[in-house]
Protein backbone atom coordinates (compact mmCIF):
# COMPACT_ATOMS: atom_id res chain seq x y z
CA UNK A 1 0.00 0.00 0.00
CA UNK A 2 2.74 2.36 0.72
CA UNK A 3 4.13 1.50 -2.76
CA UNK A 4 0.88 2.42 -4.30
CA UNK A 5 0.92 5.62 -2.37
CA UNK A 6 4.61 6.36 -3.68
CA UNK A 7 4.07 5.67 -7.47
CA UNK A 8 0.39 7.75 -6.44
CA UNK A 9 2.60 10.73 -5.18
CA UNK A 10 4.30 10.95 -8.69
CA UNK A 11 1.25 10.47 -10.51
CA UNK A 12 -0.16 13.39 -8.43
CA UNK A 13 3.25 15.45 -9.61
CA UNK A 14 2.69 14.88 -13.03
CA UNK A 15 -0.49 15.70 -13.12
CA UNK A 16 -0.38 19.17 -11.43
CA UNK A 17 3.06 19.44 -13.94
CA UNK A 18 -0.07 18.55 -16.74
CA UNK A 19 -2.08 21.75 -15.48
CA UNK A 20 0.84 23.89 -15.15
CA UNK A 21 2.08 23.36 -19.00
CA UNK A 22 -1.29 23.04 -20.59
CA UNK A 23 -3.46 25.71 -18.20
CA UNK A 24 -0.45 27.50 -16.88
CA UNK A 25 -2.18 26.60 -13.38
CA UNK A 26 0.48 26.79 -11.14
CA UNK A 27 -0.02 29.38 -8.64
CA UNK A 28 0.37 27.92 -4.81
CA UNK A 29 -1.16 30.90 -3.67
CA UNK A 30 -4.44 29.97 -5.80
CA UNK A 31 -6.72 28.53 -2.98
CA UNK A 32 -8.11 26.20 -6.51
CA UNK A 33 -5.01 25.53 -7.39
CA UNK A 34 -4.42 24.26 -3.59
CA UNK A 35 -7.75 22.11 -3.64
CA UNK A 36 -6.60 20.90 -7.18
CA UNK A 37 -3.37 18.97 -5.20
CA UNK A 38 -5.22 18.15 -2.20
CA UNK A 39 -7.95 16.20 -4.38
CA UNK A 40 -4.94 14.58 -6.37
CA UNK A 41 -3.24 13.67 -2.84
CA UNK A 42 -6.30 11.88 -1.32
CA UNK A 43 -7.11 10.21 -4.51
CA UNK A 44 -3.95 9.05 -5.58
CA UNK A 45 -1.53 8.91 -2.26
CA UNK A 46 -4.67 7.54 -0.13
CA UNK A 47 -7.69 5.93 -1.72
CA UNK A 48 -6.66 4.20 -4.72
CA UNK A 49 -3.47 2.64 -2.66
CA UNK A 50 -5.99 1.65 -0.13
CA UNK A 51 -8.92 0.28 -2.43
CA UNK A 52 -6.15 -1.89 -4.31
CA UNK A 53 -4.78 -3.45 -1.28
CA UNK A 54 -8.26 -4.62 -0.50
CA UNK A 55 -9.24 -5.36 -3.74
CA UNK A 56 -6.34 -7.76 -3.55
CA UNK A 57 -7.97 -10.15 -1.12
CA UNK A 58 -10.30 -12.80 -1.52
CA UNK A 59 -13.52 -11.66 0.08
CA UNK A 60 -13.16 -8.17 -2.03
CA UNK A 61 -12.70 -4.86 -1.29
CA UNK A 62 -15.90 -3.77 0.81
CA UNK A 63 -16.14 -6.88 2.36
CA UNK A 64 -12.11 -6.50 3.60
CA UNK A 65 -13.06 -2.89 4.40
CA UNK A 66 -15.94 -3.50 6.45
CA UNK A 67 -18.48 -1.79 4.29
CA UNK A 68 -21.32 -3.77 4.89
CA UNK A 69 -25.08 -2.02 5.57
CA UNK A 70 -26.55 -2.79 9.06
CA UNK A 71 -29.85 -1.45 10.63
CA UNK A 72 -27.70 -0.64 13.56
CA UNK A 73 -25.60 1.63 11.32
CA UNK A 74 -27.01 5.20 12.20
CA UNK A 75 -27.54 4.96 16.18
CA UNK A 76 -24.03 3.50 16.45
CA UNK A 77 -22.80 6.54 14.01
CA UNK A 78 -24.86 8.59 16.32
CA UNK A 79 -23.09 7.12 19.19
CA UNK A 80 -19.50 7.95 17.86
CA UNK A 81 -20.22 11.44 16.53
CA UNK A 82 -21.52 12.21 20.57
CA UNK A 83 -18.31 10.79 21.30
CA UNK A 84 -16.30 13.05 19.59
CA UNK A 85 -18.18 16.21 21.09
CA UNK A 86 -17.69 14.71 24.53
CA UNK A 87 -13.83 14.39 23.67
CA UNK A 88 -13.96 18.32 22.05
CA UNK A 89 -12.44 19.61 25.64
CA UNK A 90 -9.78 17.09 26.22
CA UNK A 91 -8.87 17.20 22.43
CA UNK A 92 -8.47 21.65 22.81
CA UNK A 93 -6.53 21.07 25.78
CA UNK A 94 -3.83 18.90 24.38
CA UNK A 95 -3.69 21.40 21.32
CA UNK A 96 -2.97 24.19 23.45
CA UNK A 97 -0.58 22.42 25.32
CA UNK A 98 1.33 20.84 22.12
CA UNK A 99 1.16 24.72 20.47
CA UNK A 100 3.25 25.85 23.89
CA UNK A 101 5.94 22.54 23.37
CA UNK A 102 9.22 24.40 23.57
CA UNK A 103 12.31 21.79 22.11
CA UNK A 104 15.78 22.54 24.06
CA UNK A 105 18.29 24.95 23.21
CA UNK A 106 20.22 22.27 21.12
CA UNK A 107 17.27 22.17 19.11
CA UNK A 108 16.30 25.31 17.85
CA UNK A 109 16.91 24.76 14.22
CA UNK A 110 14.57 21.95 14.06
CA UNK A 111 12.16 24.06 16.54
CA UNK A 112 12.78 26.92 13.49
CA UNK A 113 11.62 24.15 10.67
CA UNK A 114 8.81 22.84 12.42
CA UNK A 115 7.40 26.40 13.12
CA UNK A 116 7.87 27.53 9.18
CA UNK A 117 5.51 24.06 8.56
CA UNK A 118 3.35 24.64 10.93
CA UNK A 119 2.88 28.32 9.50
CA UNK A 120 2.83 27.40 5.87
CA UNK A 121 -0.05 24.54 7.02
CA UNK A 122 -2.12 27.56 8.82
CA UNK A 123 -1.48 29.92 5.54
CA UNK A 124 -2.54 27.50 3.29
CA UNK A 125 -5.61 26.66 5.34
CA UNK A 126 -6.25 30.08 5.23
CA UNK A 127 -6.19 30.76 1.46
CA UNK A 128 -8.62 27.56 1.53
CA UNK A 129 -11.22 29.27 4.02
CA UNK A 130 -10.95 32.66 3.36
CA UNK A 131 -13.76 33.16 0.35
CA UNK A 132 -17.35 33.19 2.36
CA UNK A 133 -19.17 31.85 -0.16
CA UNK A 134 -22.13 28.81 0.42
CA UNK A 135 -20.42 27.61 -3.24
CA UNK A 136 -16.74 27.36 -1.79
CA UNK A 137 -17.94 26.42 1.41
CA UNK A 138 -20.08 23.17 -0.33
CA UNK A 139 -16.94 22.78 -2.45
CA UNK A 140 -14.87 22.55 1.29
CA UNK A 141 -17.22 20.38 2.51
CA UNK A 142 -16.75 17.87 -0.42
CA UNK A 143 -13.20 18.07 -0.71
CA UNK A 144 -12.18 18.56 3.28
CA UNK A 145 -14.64 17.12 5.20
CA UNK A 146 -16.37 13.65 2.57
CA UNK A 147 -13.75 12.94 0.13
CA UNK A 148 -10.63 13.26 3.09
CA UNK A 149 -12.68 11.34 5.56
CA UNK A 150 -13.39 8.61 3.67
CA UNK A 151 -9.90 8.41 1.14
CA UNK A 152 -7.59 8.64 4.89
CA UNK A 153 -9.94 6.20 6.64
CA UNK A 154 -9.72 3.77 3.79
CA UNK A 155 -6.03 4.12 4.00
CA UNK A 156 -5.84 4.23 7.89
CA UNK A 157 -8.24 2.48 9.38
CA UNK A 158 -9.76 -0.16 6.96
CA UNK A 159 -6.18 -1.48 5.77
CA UNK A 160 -3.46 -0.29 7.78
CA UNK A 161 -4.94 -0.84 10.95
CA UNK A 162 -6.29 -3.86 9.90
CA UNK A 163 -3.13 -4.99 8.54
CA UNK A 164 -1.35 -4.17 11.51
CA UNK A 165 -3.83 -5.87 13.47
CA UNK A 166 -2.89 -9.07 11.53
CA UNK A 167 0.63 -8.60 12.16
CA UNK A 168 1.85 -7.53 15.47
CA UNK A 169 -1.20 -9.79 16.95
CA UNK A 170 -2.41 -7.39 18.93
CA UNK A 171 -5.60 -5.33 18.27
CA UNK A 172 -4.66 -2.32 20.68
CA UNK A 173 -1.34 -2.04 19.39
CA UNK A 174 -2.30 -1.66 15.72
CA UNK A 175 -4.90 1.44 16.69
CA UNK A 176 -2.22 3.16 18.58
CA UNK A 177 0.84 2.46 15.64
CA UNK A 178 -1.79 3.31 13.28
CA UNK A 179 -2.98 6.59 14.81
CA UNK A 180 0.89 7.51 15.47
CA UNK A 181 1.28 7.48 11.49
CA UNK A 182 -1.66 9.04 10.68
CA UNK A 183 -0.84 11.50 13.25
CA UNK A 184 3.02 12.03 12.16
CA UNK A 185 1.67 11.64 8.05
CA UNK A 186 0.35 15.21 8.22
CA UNK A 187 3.24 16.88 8.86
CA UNK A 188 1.74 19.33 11.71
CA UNK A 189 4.11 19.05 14.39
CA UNK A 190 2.21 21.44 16.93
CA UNK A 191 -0.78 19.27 16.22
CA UNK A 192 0.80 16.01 16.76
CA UNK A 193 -0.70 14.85 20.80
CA UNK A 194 -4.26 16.22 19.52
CA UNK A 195 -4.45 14.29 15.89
CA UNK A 196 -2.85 11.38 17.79
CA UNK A 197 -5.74 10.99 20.29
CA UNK A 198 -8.39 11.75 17.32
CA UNK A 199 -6.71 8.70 15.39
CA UNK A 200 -7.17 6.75 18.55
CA UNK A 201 -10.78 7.50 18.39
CA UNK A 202 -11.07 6.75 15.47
CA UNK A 203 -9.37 3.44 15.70
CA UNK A 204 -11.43 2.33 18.52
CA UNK A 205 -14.62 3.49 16.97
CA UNK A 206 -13.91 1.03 14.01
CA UNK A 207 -12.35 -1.85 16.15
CA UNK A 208 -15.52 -2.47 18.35
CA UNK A 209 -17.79 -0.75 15.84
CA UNK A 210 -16.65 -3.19 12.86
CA UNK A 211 -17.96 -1.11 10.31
CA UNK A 212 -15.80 1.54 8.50
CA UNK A 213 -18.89 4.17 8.23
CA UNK A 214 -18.46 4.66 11.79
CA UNK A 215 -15.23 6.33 11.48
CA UNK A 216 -15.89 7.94 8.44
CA UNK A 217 -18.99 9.71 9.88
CA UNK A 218 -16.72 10.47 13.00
CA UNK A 219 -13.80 12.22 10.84
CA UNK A 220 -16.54 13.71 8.51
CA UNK A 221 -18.41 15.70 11.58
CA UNK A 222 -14.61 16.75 13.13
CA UNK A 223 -13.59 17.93 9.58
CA UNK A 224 -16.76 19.69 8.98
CA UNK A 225 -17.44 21.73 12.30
CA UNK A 226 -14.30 22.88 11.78
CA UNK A 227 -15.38 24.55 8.46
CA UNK A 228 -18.33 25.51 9.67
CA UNK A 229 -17.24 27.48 12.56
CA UNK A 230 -14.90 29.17 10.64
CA UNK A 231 -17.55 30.12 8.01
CA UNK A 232 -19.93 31.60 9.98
CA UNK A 233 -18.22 32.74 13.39
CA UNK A 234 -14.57 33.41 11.53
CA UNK A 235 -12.00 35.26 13.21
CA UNK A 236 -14.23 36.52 16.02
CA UNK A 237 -13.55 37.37 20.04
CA UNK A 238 -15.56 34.31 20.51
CA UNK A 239 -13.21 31.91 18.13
CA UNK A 240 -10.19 33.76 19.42
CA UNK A 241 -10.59 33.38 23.01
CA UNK A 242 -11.32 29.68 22.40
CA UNK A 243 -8.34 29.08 20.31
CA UNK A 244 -6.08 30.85 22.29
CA UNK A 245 -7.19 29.62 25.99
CA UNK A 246 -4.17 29.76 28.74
CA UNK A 247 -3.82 26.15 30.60
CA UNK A 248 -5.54 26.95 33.24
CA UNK A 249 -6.47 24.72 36.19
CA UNK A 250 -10.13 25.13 35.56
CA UNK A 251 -9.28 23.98 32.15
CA UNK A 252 -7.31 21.24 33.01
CA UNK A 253 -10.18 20.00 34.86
CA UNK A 254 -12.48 20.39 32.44
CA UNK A 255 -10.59 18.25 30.21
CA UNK A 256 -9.93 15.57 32.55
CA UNK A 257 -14.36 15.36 32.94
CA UNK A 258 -13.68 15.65 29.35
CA UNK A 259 -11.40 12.35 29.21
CA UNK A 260 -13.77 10.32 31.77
CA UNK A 261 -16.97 11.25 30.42
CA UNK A 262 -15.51 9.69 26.72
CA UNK A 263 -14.45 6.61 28.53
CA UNK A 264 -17.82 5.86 29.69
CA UNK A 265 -18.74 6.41 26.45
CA UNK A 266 -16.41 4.34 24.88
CA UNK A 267 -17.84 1.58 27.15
CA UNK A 268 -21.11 1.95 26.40
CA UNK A 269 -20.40 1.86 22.50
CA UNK A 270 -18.11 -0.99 23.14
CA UNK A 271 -21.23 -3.02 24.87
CA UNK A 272 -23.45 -2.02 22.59
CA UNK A 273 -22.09 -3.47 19.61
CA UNK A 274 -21.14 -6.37 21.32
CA UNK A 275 -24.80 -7.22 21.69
CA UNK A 276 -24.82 -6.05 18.13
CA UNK A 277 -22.73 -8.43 16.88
């Protein structure tokens, strides 16, 4: 799979080379020309790979996927997107805490690089968001919040997890190795200890859930409040303050009634599809 995703990333080069000859669309600063390359990355470096991979086994690819349709489908997607709002607190704590990570002395060149990613990720994010338009913002939707969800949990969570599952022998292990490169795979260093704990999530929503819409809802409805909030609250005092919220002790404490009330959670959806299945 990561072969397919390697010979993907080229194919992904020479197409945007295609545009840039032929269209003369080339401009990085062109928030189209941005969702151009991240349409080719999640179709070519992430779904394809994955859809191969598990078109490559006997039972076929949505039956190695866990695609199937179950009448217990919705309240279990239901379950998992309540689930991720419970987590909301816990998850904005460890992002303001990873934002304030500080490497030693020693390091301060690699400090230097990961800061000039971390700001090119925000201004590119930017140049995706900025338009206020219900057009852009269904285009966003599509791109950001469907097509991503589904191409990285194909990649993620139906095979690699899966895979990983099969080969270290242990089911807890895979969801944690598996969240660690999907955290580490998008190249936000300041966002590493959040994305790591959604991937866990996520992992754990599909490895009791056993059904891959679970997690795609999950990573759909985190994708897409994001969007949303930004579309119709923007940079407001509101947003600000919330982005921007010292580590308190009252927030610490929030986040820790964040963290408990998402393992009960997690045990209820755990028993619950147990009796499902």
């Amino acid at each position: 799979m990561f072969f397919f995703s390697l010979v993907g990333m080229f194919v992904a080069g020479g197409i945007r080379q295609f545009f840039s000859l032929v269209f003369g669309f080339d401009d990085p600063s062109n928030a189209w020309f941005i969702r151009l390359n991240t349409f080719l990355q999640s179709l070519l470096m992430f779904f394809f790979p994955a859809y191969c991979v598990a078109g490559m086994s006997e039972s076929g690819p949505s039956r190695f996927l866990r695609l199937q349709r179950s009448s217990h489908l919705f309240s279990a997607i239901g379950l998992a997107v309540l689930i991720f709002m419970v987590a909301m607190p816990m998850v904005s704590f460890l992002m303001q805490w990873n934002e304030q990570m500080r490497l030693p002395e020693s390091f301060k060149s690699i400090e230097h690089w990961m800061r000039e990613m971390e700001d090119a990720a925000a201004a590119t994010t930017n140049l995706l968001l900025e338009e206020k338009s219900v057009w852009v913002l269904m285009v966003n939707l599509l791109l950001i919040g469907v097509f991503a969800a589904i191409s990285e949990e194909f990649f993620f969570r139906g095979v690699l997890q899966q895979s990983l599952a099969e080969m270290v022998k242990n089911k807890h292990a895979a969801v944690w190795i598996t969240a660690f490169l999907f955290s580490i795979m998008h190249l936000q260093f300041y966002g590493f200890f959040p994305r790591l704990v959604l991937g866990v999530l996520l992992g754990y929503l599909f490895l009791y859930g056993r059904n891959l819409w679970i997690p795609i809802a999950a990573h759909f409805f985190n994708n897409a409040l994001s969007l949303l909030t930004v579309f119709y609250f923007g940079e407001t005092d509101f947003v600000l303050r919330m982005e921007n919220r010292p580590l308190t002790l009252a927030f610490g404490c929030w986040a820790a009634v964040s963290l408990m009330a998402t393992l009960l959670l997690f045990q209820l959806y755990k028993k619950r599809m147990e009796d499902v299945y």
